[in-house]
N, C-alpha and C. Protein backbone atom coordinates (compact mmCIF):
# COMPACT_ATOMS: atom_id res chain seq x y z
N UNK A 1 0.82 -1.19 0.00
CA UNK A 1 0.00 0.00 0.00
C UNK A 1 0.86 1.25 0.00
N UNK A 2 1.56 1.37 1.27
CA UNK A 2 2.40 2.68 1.17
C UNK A 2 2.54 3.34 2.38
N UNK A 3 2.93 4.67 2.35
CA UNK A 3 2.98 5.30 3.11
C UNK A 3 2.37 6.82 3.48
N UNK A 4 1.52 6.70 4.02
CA UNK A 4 0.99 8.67 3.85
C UNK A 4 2.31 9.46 5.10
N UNK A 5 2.78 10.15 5.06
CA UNK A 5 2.92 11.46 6.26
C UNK A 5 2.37 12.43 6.31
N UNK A 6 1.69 12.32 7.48
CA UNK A 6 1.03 13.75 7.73
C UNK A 6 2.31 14.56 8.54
N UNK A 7 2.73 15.91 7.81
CA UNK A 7 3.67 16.74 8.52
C UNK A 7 3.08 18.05 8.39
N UNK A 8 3.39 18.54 9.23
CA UNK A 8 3.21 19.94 9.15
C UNK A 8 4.68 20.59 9.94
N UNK A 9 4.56 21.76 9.12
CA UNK A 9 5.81 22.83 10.06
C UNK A 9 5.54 24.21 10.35
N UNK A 10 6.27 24.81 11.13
CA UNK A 10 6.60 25.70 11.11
C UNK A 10 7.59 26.58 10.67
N UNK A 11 7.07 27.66 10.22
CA UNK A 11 8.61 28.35 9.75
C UNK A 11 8.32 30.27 10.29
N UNK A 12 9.44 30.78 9.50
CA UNK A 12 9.79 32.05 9.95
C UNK A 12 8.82 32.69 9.98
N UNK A 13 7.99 32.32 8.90
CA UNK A 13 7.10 33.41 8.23
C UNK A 13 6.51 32.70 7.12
N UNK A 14 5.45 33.45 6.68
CA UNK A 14 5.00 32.84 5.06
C UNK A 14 5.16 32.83 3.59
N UNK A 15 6.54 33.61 3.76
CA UNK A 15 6.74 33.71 2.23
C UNK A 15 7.74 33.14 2.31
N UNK A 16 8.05 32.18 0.91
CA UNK A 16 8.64 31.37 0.85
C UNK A 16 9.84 31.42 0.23
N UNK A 17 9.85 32.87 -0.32
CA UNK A 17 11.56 33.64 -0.98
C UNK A 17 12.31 34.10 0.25
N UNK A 18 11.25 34.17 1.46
CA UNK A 18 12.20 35.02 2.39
C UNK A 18 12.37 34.18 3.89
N UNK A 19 11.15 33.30 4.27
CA UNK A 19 11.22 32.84 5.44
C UNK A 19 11.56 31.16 5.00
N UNK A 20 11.61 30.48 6.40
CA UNK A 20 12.71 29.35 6.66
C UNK A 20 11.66 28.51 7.22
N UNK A 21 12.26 26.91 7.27
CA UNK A 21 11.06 25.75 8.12
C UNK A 21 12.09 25.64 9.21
N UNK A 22 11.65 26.37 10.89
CA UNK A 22 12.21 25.77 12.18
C UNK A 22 11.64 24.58 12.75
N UNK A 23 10.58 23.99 12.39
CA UNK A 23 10.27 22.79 12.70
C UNK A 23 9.42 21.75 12.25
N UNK A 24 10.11 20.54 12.25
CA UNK A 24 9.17 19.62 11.10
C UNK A 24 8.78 18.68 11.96
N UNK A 25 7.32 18.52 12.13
CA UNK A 25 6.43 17.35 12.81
C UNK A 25 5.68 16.17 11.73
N UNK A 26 5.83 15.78 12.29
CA UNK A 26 5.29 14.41 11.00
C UNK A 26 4.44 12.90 11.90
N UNK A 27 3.66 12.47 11.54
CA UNK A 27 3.00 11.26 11.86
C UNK A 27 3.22 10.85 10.63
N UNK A 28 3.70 9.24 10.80
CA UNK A 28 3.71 8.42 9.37
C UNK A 28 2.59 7.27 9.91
N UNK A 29 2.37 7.20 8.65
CA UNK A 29 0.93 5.71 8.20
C UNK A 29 1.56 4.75 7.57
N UNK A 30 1.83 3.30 7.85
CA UNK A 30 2.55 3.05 6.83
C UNK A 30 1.28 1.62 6.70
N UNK A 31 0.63 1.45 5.30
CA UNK A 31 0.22 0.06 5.17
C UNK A 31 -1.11 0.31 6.17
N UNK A 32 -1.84 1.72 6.31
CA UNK A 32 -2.91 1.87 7.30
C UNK A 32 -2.82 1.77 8.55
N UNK A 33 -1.78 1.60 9.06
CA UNK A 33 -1.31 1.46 10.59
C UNK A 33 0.14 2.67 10.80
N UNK A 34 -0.41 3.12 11.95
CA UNK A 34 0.11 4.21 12.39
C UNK A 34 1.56 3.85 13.16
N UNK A 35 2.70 4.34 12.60
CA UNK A 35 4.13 4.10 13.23
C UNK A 35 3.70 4.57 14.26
N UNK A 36 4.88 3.40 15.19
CA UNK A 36 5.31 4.09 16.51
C UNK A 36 5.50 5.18 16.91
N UNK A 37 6.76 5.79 15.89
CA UNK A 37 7.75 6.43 16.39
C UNK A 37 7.51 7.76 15.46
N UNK A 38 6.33 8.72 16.35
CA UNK A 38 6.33 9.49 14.97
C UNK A 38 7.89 10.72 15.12
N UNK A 39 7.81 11.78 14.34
CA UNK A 39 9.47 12.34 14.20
C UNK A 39 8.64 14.18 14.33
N UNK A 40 9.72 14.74 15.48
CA UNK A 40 9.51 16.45 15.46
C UNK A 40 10.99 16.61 15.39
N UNK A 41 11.23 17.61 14.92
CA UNK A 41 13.03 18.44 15.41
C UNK A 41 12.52 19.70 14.90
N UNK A 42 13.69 20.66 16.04
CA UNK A 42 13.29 22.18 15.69
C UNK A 42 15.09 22.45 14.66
N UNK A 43 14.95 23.26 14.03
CA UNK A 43 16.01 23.43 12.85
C UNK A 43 16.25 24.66 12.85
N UNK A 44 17.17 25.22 12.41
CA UNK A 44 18.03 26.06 12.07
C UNK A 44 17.90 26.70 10.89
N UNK A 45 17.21 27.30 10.41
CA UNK A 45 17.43 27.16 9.12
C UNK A 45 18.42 28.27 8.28
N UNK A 46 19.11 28.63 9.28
CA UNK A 46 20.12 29.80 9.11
C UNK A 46 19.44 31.37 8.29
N UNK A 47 20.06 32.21 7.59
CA UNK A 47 20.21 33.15 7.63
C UNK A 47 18.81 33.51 6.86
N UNK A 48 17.79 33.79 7.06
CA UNK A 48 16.15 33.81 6.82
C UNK A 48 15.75 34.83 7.39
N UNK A 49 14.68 35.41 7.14
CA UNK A 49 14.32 36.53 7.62
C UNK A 49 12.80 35.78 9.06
N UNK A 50 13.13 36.52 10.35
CA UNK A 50 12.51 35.79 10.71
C UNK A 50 10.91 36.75 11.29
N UNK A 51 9.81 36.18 11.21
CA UNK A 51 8.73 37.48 11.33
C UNK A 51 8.20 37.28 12.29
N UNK A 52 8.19 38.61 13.40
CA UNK A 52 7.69 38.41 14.38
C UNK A 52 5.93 38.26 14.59
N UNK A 53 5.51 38.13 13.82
CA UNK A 53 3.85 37.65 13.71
C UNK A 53 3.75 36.49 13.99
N UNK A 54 4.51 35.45 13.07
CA UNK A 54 4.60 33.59 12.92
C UNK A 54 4.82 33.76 14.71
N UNK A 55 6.17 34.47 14.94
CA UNK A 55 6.33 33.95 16.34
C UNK A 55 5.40 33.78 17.70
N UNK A 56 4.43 34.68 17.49
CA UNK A 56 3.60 35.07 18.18
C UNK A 56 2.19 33.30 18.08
N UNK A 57 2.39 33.33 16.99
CA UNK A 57 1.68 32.13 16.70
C UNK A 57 2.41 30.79 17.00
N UNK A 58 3.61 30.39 16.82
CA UNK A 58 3.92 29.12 16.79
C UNK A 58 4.88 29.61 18.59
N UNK A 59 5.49 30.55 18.72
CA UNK A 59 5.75 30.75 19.73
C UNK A 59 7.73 30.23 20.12
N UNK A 60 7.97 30.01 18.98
CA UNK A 60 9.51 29.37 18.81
C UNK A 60 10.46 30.67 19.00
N UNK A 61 11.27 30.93 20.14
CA UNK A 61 12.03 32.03 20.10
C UNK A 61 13.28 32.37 18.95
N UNK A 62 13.72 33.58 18.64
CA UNK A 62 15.09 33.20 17.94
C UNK A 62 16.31 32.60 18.72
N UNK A 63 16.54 32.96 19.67
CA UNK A 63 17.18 31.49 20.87
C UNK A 63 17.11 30.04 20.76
N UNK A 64 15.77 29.96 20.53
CA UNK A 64 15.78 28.25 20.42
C UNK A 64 15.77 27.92 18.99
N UNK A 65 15.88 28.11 17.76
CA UNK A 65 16.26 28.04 17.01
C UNK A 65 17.51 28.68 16.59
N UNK A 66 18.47 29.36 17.14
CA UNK A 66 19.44 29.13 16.74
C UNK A 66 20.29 27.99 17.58
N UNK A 67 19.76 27.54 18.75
CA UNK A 67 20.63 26.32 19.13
C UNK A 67 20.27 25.09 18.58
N UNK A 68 19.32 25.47 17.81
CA UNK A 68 18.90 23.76 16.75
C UNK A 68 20.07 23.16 15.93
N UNK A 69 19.65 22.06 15.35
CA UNK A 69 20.09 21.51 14.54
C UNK A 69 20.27 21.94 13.49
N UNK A 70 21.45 22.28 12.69
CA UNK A 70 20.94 22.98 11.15
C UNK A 70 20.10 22.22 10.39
N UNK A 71 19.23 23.01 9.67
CA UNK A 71 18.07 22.43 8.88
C UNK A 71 18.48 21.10 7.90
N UNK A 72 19.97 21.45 7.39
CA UNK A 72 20.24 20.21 6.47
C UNK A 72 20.11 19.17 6.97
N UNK A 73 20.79 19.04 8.23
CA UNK A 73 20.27 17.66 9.08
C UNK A 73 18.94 17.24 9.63
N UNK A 74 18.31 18.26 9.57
CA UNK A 74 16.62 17.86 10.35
C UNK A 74 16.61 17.34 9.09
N UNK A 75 16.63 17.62 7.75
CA UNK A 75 15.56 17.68 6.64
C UNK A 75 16.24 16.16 6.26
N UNK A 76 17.72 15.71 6.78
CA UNK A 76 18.15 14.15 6.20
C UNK A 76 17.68 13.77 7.05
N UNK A 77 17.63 13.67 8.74
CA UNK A 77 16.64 12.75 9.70
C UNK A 77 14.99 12.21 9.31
N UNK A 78 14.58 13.45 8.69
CA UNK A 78 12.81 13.52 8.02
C UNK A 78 13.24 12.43 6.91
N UNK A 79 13.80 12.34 6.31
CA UNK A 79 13.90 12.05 4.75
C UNK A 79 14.07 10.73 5.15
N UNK A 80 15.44 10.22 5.75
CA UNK A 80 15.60 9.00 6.41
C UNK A 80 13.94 8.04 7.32
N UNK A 81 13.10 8.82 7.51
CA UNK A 81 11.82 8.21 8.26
C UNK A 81 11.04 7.70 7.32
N UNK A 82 11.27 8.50 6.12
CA UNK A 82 9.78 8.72 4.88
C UNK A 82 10.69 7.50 4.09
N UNK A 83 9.52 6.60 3.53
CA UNK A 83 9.93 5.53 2.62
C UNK A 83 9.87 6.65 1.18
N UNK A 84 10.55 5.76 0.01
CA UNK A 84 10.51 5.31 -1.46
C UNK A 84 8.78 6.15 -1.85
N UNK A 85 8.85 7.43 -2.38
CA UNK A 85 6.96 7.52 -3.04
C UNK A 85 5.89 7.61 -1.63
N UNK A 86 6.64 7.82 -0.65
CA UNK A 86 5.58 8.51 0.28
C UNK A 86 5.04 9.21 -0.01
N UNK A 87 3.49 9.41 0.53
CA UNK A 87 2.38 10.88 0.02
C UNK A 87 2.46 11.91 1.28
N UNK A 88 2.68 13.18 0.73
CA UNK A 88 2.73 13.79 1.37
C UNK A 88 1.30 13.93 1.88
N UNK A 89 1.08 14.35 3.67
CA UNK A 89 -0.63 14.40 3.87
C UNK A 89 -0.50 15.26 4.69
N UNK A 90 -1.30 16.39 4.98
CA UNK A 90 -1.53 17.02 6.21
C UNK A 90 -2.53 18.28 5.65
N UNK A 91 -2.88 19.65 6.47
CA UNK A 91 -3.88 19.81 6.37
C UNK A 91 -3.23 21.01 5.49
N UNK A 92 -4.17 21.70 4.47
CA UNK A 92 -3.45 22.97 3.41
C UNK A 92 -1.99 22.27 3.23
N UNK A 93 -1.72 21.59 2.80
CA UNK A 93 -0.55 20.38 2.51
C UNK A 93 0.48 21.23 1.51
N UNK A 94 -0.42 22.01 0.72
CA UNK A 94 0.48 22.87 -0.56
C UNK A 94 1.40 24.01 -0.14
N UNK A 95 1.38 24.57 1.40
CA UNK A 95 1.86 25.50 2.04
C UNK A 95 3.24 24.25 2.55
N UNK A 96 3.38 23.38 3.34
CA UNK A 96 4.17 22.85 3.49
C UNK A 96 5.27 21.96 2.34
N UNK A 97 4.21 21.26 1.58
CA UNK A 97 5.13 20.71 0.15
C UNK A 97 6.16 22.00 -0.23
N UNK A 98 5.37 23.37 -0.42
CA UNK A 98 6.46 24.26 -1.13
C UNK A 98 7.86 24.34 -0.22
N UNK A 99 7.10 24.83 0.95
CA UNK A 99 8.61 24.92 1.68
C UNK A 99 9.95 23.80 2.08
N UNK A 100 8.78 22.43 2.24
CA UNK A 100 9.86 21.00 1.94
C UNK A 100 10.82 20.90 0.94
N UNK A 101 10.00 21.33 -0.45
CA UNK A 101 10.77 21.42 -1.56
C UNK A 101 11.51 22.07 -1.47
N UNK A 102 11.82 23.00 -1.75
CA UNK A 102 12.56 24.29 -1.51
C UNK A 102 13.69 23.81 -0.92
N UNK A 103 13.49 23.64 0.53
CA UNK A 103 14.48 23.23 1.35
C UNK A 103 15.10 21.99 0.79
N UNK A 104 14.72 20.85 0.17
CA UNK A 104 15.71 19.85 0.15
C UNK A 104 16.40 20.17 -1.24
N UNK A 105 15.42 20.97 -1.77
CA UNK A 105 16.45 21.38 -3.52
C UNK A 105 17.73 22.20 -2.59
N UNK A 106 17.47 22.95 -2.09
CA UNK A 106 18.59 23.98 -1.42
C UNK A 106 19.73 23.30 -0.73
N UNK A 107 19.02 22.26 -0.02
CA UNK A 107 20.31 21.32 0.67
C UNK A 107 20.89 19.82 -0.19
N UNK A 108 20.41 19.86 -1.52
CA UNK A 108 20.96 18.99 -2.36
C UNK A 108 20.25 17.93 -1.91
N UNK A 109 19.01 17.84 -1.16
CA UNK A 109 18.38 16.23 -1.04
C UNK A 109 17.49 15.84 -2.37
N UNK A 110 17.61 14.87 -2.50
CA UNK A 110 16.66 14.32 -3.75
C UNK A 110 15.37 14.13 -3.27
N UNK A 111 14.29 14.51 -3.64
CA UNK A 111 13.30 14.77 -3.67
C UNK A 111 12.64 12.97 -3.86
N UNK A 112 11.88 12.51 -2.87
CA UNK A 112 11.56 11.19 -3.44
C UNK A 112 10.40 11.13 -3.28
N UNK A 113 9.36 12.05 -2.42
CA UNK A 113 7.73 12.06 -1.98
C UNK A 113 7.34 11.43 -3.63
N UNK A 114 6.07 10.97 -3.40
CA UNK A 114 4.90 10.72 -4.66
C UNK A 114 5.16 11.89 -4.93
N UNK A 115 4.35 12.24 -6.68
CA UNK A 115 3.98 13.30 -7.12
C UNK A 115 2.81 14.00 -6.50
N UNK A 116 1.71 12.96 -5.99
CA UNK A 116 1.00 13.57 -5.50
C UNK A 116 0.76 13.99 -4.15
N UNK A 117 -0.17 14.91 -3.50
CA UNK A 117 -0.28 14.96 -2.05
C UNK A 117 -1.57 14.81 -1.54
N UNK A 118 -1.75 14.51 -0.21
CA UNK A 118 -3.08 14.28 0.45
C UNK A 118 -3.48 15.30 1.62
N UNK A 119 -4.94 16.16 1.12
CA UNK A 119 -4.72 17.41 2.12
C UNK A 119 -6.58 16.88 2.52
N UNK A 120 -5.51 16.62 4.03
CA UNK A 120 -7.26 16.46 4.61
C UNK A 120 -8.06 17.44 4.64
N UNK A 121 -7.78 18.37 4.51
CA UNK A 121 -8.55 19.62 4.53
C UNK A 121 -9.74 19.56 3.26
N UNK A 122 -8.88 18.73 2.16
CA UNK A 122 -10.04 18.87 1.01
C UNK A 122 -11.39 18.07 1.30
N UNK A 123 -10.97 16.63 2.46
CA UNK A 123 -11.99 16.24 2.99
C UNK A 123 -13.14 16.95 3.56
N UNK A 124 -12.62 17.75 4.22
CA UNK A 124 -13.62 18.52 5.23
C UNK A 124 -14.53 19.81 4.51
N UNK A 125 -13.51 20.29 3.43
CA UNK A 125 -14.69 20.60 2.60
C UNK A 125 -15.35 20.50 1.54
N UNK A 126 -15.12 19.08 1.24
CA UNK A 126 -16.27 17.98 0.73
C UNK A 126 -17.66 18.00 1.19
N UNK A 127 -17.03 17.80 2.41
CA UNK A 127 -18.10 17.74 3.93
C UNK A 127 -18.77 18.85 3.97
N UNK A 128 -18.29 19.81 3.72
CA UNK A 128 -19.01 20.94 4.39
C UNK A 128 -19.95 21.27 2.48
N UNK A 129 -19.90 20.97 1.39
CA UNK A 129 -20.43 21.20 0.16
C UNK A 129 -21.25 20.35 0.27
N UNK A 130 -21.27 19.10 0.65
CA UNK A 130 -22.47 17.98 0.88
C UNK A 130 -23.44 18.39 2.14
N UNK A 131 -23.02 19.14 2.66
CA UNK A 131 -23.98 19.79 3.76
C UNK A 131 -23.92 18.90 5.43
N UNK A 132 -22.81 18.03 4.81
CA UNK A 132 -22.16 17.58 6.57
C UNK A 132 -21.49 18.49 8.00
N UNK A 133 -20.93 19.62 7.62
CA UNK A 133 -20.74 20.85 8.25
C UNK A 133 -21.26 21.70 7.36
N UNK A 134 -21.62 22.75 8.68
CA UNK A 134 -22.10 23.93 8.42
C UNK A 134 -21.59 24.98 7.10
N UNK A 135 -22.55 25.37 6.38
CA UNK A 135 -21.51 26.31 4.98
C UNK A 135 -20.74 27.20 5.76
N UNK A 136 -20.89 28.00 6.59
CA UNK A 136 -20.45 29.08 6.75
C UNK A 136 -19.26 28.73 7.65
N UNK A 137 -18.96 27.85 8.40
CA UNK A 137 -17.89 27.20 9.52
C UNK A 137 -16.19 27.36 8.37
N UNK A 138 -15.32 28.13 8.97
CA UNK A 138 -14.24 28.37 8.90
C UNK A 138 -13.51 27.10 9.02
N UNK A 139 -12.81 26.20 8.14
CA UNK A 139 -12.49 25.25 7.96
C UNK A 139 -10.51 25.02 8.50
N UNK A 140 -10.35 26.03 9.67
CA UNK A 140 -9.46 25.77 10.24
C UNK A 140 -8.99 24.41 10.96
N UNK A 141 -7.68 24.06 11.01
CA UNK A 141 -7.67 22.76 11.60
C UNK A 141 -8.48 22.95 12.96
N UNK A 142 -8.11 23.77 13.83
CA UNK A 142 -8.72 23.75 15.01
C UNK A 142 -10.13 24.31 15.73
N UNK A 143 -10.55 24.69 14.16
CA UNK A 143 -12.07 24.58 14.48
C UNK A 143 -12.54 23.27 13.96
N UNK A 144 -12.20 22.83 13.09
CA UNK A 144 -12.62 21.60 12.56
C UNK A 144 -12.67 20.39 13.99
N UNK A 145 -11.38 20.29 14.26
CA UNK A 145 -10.91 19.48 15.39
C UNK A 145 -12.36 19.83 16.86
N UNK A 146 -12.68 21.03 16.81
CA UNK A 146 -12.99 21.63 17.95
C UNK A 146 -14.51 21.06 17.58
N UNK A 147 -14.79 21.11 16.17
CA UNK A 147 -16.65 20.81 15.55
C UNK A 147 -16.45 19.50 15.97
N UNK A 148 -15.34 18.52 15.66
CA UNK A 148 -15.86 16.82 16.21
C UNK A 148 -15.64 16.39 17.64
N UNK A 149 -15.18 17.83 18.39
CA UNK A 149 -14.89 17.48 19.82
C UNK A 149 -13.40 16.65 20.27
N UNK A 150 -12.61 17.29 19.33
CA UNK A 150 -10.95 16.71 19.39
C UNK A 150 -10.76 17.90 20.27
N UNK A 151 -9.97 17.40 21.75
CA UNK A 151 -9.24 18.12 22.30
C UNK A 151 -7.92 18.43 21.73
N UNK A 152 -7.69 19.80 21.71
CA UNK A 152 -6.19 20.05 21.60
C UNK A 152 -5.72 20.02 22.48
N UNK A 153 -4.25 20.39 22.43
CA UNK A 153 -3.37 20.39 23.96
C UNK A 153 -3.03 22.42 23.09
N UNK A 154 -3.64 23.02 24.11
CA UNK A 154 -3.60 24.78 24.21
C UNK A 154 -2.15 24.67 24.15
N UNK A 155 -1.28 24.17 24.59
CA UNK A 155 0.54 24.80 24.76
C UNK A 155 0.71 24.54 24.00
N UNK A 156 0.27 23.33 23.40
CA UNK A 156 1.20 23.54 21.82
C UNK A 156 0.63 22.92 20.56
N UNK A 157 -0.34 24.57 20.75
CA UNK A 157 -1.33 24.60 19.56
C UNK A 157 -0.62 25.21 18.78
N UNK A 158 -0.43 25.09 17.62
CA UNK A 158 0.54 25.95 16.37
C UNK A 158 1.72 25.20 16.24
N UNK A 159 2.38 23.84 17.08
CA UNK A 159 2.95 23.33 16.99
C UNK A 159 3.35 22.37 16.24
N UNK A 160 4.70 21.97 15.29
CA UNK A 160 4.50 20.59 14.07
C UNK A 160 3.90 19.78 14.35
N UNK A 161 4.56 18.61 15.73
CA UNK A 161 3.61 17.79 15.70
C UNK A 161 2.88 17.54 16.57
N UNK A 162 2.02 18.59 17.21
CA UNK A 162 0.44 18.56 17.63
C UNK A 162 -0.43 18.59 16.20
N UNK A 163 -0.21 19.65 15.42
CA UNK A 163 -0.83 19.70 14.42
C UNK A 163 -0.56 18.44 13.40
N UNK A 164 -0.04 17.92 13.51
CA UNK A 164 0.64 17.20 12.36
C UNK A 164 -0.03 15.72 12.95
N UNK A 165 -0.67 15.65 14.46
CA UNK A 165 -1.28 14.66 15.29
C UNK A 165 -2.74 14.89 15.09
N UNK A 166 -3.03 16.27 15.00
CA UNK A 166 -4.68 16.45 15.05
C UNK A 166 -4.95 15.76 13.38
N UNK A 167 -4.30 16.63 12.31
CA UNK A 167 -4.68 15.77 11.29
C UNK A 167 -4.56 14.76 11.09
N UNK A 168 -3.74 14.44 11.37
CA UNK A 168 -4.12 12.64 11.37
C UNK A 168 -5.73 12.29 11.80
N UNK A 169 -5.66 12.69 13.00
CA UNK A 169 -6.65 12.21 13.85
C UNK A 169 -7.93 12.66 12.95
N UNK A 170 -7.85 13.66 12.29
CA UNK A 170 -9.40 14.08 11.41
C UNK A 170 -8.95 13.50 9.93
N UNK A 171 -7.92 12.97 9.65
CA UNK A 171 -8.19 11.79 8.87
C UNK A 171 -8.89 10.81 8.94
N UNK A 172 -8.68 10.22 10.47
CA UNK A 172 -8.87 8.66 10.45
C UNK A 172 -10.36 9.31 10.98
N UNK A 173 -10.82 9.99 11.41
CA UNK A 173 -12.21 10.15 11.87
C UNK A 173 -13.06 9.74 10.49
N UNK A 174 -12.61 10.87 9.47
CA UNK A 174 -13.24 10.82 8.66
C UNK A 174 -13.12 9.62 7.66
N UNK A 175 -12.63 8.80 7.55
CA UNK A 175 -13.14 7.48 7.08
C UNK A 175 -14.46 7.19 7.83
N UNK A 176 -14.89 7.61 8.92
CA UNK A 176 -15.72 6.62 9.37
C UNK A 176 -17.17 7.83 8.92
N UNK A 177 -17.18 9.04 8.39
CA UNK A 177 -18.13 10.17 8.59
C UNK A 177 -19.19 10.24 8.04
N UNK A 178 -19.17 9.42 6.15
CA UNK A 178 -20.23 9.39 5.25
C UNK A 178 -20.60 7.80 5.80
């Protein structure tokens, strides 16, 4: 069958000419069963512009990212977890693919994800066009999470892999929804 990862990260900021990924959270699926051992590291991503808005949201100081790991090595530890044609999965998935890419073209990693990606998010608003959620409901992960009664953990909401745990979790919900 394969492998999905749901990852999500954080980075400097949102533009992707100017800001950096400080941290990559990931849950892997492999064969429909959920690894053990899922993978976070906070990274370095050296000389990036860093925006104090993101910070306010994900909450990562410039202190603790500069004592990280440089990013080249988070991004071979990640790479080393993900099999051969893994799908990339997590929620707005196209915001993270860009910056993955980016980063492993930049650090000379070969690119091996599937071509394609899996964004649970498109699930949910499936859901919400079939009239399973509300039209008007803001299709944030953590309202979504909050509409099926998924507790978050508040400290580390905005975090890789809390977030990178909730989607999962409104993956596997939603197999069971129609």
């Amino acid at each position: 069958m394969g492998q999905l990862v749901f990852v999500d990260l954080e980075t400097t900021g949102l533009d992707l000419d100017r800001n950096g990924i400080i941290e990559i959270g990931a849950v892997l699926e492999t064969d429909g069963q959920r690894d053990p051992d899922d993978f976070q590291a906070l990274a370095n991503p050296g000389n990036v512009e860093y925006n104090e808005e993101a910070a306010k949201i994900h909450h990562i100081s410039r202190e603790t990212i500069n004592a990280a790991l440089p990013l080249a090595e988070v991004l071979k530890q990640f790479d080393d977890r993900c099999a051969d044609n893994a799908v990339l999965s997590g929620w707005n998935t196209k915001f993270d693919e860009a910056f993955l890419y980016k980063a492993y073209r930049q650090h000379g990693i070969p690119w091996r994800f599937d071509y394609h990606i899996f964004d649970v998010w498109s699930i949910y608003k499936r859901l919400q066009l079939i009239g399973k959620l509300p039209a008007d409901m803001h299709l944030g992960l953590g309202t979504v999470a909050q509409y099926y009664n998924i507790v978050r953990d508040g400290e580390n909401h905005h975090r890789a892999l809390n977030d990178a745990e909730w989607t999962w979790r409104l993956h596997r919900l939603s197999l069971d929804i129609e």
